[in-house]
Protein backbone atom coordinates (compact mmCIF):
# COMPACT_ATOMS: atom_id res chain seq x y z
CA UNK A 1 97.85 151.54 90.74
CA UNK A 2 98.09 147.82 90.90
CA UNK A 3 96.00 146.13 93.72
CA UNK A 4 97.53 144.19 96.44
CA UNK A 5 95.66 140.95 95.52
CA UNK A 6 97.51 140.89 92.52
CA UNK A 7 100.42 139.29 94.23
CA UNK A 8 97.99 136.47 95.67
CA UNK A 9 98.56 133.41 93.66
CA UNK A 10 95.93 132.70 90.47
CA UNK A 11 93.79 129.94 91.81
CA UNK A 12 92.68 129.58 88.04
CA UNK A 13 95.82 128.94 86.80
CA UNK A 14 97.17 125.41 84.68
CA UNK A 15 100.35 125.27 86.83
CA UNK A 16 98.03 124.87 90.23
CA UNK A 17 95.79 122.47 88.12
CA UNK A 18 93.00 124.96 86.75
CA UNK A 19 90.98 123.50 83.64
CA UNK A 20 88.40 124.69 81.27
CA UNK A 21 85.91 122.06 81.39
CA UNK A 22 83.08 123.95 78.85
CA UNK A 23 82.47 127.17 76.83
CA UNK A 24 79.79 127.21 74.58
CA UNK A 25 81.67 128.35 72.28
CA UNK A 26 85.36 128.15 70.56
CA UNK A 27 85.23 128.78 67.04
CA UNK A 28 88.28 130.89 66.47
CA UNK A 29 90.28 129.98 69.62
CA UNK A 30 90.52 127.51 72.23
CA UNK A 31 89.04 127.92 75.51
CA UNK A 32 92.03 126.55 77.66
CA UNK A 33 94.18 129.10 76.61
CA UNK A 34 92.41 131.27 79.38
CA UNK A 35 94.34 129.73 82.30
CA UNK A 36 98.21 129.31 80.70
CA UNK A 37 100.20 131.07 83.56
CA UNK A 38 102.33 132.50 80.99
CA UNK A 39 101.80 135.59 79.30
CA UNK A 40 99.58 135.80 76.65
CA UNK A 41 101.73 136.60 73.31
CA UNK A 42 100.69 137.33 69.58
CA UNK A 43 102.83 137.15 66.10
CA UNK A 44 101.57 138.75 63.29
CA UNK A 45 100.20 136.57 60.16
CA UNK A 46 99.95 133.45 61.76
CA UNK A 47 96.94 132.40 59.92
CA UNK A 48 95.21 128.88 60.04
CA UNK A 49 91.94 127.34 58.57
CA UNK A 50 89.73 129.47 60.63
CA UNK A 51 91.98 133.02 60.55
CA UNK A 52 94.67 134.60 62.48
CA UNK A 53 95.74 132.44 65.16
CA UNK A 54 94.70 134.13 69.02
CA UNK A 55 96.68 133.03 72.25
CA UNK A 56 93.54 132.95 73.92
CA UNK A 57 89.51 132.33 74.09
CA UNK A 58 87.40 133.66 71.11
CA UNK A 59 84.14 132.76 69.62
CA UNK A 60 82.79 133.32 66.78
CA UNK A 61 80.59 136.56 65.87
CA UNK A 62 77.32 136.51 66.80
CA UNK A 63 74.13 137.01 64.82
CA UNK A 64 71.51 136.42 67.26
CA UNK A 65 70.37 137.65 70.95
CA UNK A 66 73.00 136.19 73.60
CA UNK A 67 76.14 135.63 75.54
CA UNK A 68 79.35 133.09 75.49
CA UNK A 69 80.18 131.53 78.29
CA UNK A 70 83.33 129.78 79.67
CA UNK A 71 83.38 127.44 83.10
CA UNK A 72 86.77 127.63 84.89
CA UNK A 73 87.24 124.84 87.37
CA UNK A 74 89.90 126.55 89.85
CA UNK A 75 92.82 124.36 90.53
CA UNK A 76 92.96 125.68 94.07
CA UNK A 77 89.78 126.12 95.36
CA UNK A 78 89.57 129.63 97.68
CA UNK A 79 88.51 132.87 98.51
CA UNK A 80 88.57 135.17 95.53
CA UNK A 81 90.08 138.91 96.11
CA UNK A 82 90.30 139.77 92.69
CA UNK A 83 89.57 138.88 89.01
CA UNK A 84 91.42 140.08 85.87
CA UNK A 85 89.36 139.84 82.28
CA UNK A 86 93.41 140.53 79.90
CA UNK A 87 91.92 141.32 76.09
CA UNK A 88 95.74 141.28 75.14
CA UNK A 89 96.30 141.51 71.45
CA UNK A 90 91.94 141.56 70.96
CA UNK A 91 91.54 144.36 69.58
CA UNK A 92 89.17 145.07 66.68
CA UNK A 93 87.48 141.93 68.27
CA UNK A 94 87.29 141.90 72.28
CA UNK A 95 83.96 142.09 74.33
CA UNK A 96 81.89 144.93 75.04
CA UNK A 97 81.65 143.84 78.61
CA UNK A 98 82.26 140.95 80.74
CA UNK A 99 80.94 139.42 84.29
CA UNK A 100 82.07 136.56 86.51
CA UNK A 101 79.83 134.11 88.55
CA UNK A 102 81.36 131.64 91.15
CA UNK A 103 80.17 128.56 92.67
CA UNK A 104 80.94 125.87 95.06
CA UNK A 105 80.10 122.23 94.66
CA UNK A 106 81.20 118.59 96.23
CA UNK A 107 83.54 116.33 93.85
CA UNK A 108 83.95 116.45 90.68
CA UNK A 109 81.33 117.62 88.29
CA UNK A 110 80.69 117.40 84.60
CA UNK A 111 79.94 120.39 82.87
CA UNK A 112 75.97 119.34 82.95
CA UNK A 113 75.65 118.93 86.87
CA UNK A 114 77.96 122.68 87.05
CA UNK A 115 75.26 124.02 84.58
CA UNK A 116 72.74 123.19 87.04
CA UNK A 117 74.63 124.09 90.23
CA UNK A 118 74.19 127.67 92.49
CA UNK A 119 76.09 130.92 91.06
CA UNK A 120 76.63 133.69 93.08
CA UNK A 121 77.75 136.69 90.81
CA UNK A 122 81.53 138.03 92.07
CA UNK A 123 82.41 140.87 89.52
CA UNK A 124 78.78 142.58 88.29
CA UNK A 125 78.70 143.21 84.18
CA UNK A 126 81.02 145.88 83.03
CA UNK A 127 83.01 147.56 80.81
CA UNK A 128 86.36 145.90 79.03
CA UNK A 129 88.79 147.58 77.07
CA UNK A 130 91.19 146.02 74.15
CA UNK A 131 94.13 145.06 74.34
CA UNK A 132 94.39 145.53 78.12
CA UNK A 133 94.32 144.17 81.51
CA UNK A 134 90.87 144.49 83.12
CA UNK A 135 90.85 144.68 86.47
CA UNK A 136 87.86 144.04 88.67
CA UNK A 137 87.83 143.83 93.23
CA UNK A 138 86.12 141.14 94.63
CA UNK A 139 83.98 141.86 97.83
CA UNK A 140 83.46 137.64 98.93
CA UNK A 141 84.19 135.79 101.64
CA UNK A 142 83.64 132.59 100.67
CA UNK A 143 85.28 129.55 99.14
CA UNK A 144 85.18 129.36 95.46
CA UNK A 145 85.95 125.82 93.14
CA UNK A 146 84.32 127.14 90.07
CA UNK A 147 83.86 130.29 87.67
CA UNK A 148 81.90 131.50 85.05
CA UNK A 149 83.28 134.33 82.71
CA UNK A 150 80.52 135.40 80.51
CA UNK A 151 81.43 137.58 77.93
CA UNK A 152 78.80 140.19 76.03
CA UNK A 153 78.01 139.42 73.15
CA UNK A 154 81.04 137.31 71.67
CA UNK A 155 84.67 137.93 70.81
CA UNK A 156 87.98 136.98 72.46
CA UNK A 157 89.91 137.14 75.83
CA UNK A 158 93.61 136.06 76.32
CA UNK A 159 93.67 135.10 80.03
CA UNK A 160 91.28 134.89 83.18
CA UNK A 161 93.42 135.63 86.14
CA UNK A 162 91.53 134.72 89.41
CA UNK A 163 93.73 136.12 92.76
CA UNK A 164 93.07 134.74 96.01
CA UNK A 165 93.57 132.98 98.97
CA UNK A 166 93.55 128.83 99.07
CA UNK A 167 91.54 127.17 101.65
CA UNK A 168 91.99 123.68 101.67
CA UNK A 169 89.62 121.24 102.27
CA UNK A 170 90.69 119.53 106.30
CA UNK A 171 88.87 116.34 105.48
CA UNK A 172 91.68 115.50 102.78
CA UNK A 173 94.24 116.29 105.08
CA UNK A 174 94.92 113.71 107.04
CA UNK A 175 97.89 112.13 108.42
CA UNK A 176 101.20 113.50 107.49
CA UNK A 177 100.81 116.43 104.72
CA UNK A 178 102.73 119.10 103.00
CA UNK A 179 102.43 122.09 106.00
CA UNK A 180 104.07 124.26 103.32
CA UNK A 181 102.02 123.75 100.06
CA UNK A 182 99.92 126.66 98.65
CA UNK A 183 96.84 124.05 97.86
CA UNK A 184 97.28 122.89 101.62
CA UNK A 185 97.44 126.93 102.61
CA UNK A 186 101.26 127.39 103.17
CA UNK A 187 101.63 131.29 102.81
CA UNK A 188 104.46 133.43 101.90
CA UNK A 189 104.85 136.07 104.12
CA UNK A 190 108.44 138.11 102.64
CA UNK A 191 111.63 137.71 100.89
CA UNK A 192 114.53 138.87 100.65
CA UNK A 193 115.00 139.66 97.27
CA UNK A 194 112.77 138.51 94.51
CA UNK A 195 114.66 139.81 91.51
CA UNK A 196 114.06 136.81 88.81
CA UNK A 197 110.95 134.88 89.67
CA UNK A 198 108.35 134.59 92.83
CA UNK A 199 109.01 132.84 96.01
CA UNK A 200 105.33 131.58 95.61
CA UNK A 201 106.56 128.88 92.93
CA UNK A 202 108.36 127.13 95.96
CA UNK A 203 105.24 125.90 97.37
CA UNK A 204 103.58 125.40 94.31
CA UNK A 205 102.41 121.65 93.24
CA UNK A 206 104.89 119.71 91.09
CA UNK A 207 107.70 119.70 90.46
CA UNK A 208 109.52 122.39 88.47
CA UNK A 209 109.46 122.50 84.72
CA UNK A 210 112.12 125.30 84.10
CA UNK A 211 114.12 127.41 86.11
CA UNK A 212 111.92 130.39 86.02
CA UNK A 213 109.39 127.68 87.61
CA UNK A 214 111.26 128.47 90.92
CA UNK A 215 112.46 130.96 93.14
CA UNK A 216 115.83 132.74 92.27
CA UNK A 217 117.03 136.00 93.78
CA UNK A 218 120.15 138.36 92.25
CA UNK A 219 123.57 137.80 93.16
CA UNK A 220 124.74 139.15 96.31
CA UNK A 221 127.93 142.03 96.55
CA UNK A 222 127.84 141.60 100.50
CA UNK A 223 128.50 139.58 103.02
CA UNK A 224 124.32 138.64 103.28
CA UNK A 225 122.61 135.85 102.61
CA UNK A 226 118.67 135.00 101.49
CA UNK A 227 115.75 134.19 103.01
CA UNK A 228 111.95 133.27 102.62
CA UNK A 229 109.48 133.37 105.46
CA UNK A 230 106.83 131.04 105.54
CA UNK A 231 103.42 131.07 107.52
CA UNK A 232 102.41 126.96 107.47
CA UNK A 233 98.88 125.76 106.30
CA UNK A 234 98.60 125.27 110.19
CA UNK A 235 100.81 124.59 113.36
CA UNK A 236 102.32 120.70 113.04
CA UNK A 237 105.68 119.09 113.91
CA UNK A 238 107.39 118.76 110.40
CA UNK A 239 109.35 115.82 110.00
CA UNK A 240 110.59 115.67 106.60
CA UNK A 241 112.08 118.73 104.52
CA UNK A 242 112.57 118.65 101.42
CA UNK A 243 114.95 121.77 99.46
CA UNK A 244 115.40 120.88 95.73
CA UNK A 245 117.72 123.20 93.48
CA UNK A 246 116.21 121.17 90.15
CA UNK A 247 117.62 123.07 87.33
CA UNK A 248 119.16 125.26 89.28
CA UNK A 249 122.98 124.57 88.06
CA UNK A 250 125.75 127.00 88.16
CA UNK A 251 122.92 129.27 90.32
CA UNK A 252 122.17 126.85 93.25
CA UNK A 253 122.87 127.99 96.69
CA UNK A 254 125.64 126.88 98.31
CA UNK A 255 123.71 125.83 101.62
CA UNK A 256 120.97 126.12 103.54
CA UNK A 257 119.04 125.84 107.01
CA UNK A 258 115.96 126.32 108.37
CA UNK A 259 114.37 127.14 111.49
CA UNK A 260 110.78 127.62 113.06
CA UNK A 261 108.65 129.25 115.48
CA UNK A 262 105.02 130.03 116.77
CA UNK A 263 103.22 133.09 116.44
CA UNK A 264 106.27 135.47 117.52
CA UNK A 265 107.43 136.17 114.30
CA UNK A 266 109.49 139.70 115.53
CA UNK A 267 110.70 137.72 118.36
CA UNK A 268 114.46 136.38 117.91
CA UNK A 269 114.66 134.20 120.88
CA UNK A 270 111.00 132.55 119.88
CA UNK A 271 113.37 130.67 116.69
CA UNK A 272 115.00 127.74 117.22
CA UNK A 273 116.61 125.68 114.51
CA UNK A 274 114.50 122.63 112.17
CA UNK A 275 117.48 121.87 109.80
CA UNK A 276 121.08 123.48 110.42
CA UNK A 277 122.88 125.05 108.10
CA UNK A 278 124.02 122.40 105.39
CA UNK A 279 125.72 121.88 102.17
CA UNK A 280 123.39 121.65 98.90
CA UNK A 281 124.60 120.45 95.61
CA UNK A 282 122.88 121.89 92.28
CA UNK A 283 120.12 120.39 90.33
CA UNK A 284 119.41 117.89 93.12
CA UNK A 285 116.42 117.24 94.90
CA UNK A 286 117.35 116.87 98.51
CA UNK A 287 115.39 115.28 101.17
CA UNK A 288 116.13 115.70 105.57
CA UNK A 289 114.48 113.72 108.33
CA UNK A 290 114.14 116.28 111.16
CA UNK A 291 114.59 115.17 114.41
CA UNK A 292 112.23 117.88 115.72
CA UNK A 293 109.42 117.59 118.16
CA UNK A 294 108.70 121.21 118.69
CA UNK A 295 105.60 122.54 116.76
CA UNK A 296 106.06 125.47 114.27
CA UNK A 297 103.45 127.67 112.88
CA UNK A 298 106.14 129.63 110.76
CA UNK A 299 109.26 128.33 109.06
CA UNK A 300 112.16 130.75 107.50
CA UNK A 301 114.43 128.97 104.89
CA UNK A 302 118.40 130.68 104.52
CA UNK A 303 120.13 129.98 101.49
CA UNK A 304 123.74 131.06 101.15
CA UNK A 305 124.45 133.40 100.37
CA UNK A 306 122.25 133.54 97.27
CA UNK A 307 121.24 131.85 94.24
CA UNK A 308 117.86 129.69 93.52
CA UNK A 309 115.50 126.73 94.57
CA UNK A 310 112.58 125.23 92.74
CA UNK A 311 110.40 123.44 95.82
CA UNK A 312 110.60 123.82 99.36
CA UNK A 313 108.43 120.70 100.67
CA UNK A 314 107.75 120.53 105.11
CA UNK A 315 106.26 117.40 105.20
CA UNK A 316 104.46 116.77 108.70
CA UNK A 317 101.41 116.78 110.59
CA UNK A 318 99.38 119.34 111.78
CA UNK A 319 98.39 119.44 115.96
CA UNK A 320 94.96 119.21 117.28
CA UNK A 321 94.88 122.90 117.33
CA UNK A 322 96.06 122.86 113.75
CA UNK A 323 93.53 120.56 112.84
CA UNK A 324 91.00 122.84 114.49
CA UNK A 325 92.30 126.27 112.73
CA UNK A 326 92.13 124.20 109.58
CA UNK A 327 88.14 123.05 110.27
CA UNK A 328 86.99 126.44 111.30
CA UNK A 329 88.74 128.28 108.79
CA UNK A 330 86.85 125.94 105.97
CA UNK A 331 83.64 126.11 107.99
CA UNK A 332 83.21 129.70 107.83
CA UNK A 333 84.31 130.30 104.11
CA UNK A 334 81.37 127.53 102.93
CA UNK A 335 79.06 128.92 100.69
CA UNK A 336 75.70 128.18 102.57
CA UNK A 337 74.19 125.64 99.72
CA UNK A 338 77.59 123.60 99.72
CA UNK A 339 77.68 123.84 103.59
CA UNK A 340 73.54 122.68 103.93
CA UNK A 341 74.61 119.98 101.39
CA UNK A 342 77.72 118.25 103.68
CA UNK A 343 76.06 118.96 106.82
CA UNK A 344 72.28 118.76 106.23
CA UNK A 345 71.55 120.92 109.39
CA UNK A 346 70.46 124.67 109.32
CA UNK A 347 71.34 125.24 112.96
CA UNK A 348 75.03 124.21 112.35
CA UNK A 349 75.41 126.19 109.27
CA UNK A 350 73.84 129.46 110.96
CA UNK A 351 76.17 129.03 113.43
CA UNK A 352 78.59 130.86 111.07
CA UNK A 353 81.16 132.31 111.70
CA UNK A 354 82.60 130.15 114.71
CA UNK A 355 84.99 132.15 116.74
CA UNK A 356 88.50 130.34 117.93
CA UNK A 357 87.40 130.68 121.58
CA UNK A 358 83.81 128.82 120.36
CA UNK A 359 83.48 124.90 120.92
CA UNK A 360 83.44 122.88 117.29
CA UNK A 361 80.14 121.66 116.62
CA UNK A 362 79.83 117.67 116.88
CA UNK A 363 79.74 117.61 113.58
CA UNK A 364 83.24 119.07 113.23
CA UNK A 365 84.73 117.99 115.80
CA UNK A 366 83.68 114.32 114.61
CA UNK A 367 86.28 115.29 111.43
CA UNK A 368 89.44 115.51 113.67
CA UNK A 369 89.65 111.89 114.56
């Protein structure tokens, strides 16, 4: 049975801005291959200098005591729920068994200062099959920019998925932001129909490379129309929206609207409308001021009656008690050696976890001007 976290987005991943930034080793196969979001494939006699040619990580054998290592720096950084180790295709030459560390640090480290940095095992050494998807839970709730696959002794592994849930960081958003954008912590919460590709690639960063890049649901036989709802990073007033249909040609919907409420999601009357219902053209990135003062903590988009859209972008600014959900929520996810290193003050981080009815600490609080 698959786990639910599965259909969390894969914080590792190159389309959210994952990177390799070391492995010890890469003899046979490079190590960036791990975070591709596409499907790891394989074609037979495809041989170069060093042997058949692997879509994905593989060292070299090895002839002495040890491990090989790989540092993933997470292109969102999160909470992890889940971690999949896919030997795809390795199968005379996959691991033996496999564990995964995580860390968090400040900035932007090179691969020396991550070697020296705090890691917190997240998926205990274990057993991997060939040639399959190995699935591991993970039982953390804290915020994760970097992880460590080790792999025992040596051999090769297509992809490192890493499922979870982004937590942005509140001191980088500031101003007017993207309320919508996975990095940010825009969620999607249902769909109507998901037939082709994910409604998650609408709030997704950049901008769409193919079609399948975007969201694009089956064509209708009634008199329906589509929908996506959307729980925002945090409450704001949005003030721009943006709906683009790039690449979307002789599939683009033929309008669309929008509309936004609070908490009371089952609640018809609690909607009122952002953007009424209006006519989009394909393969166009379109772009509405909203004359809407009303905060929103949820958004639905309508598109009629079917069809698809690359990038749905709610440009606005989050309210003070946005801004506060935002700080606590980051607070309490902190790894305790990244949260004694921005703080410096034991008493504030063993004040973990802060309630919503609890004061912010000065400290905090100082972050919402």
């Amino acid at each position: 049975m698959t786990p639910a976290w599965t259909t969390l987005p894969d914080l590792a991943s190159r389309r959210l801005g994952g990177g390799v930034p070391w492995a010890n080793d890469e003899f046979f196969a490079e190590r960036e291959n791990l975070i591709k979001p596409e499907p790891p494939v394989f074609q037979t006699y495809t041989f170069g200098h060093k042997g058949q040619v692997y879509d994905g990580w593989e060292t070299r054998r090895r002839r002495e005591p040890g491990v090989d290592q790989a540092i993933v720096r997470l292109g969102v950084a999160g909470v992890v729920r889940g971690v999949i180790v896919d030997t795809a295709f390795f199968k005379g030459n996959y691991p033996v068994e496999a564990s995964v560390e995580a860390c968090a640090v400040e900035g932007y480290p090179a691969p020396s200062e991550l070697a020296e940095g705090e890691w917190h095992t997240i998926v205990s050494r274990g057993k991997l099959a060939g040639d399959a998807e190995n699935v591991f839970d993970v039982d953390s709730d804290r915020r994760w920019t970097h992880v460590r696959l080790t792999i025992y002794p040596d051999g090769g592994v297509a992809r490192l998925r890493v499922h979870g849930e982004p937590i942005a960081d509140p001191r980088l958003l500031i101003g007017s932001v993207d309320l919508a954008a996975l990095e940010n912590g825009g969620e999607i919460l249902d769909a109507s129909n998901v037939f082709y590709s994910k409604p998650t690639n609408l709030i997704s960063p950049g901008f769409a490379a193919v079609m399948g890049d975007g969201w694009e649901t089956a064509r209708r036989r009634d008199d329906g129309n589509d929908w996506v709802l959307l729980r925002l990073a945090a409450e704001g007033v949005v003030s721009i929206a943006e709906l683009d249909t790039r690449h979307f040609k002789g599939n683009a919907p033929g309008w669309a609207s929008l509309s936004g409420c609070g908490d009371r999601v089952d609640d018809p009357s609690a909607w009122f409308p952002l953007l009424p219902k209006i006519r989009l053209q394909p393969d166009t990135r379109h772009r509405f001021l909203l004359d809407v003062s009303r905060p929103v903590k949820h958004v639905r988009l309508d598109v009629f009656p079917d069809g698809g859209m690359a990038r749905l972008r709610l440009t606005g600014a989050p309210t003070d008690t946005g801004r506060s959900f935002l700080l606590r929520k980051w607070f309490n996810a902190l790894p305790a050696d990244q949260a004694m290193i921005i703080f410096d003050n034991k008493a504030v981080v063993d004040a973990r976890p802060l309630d919503a009815d609890q004061p912010l600490p000065h400290v905090l609080s100082g972050l919402l001007r």
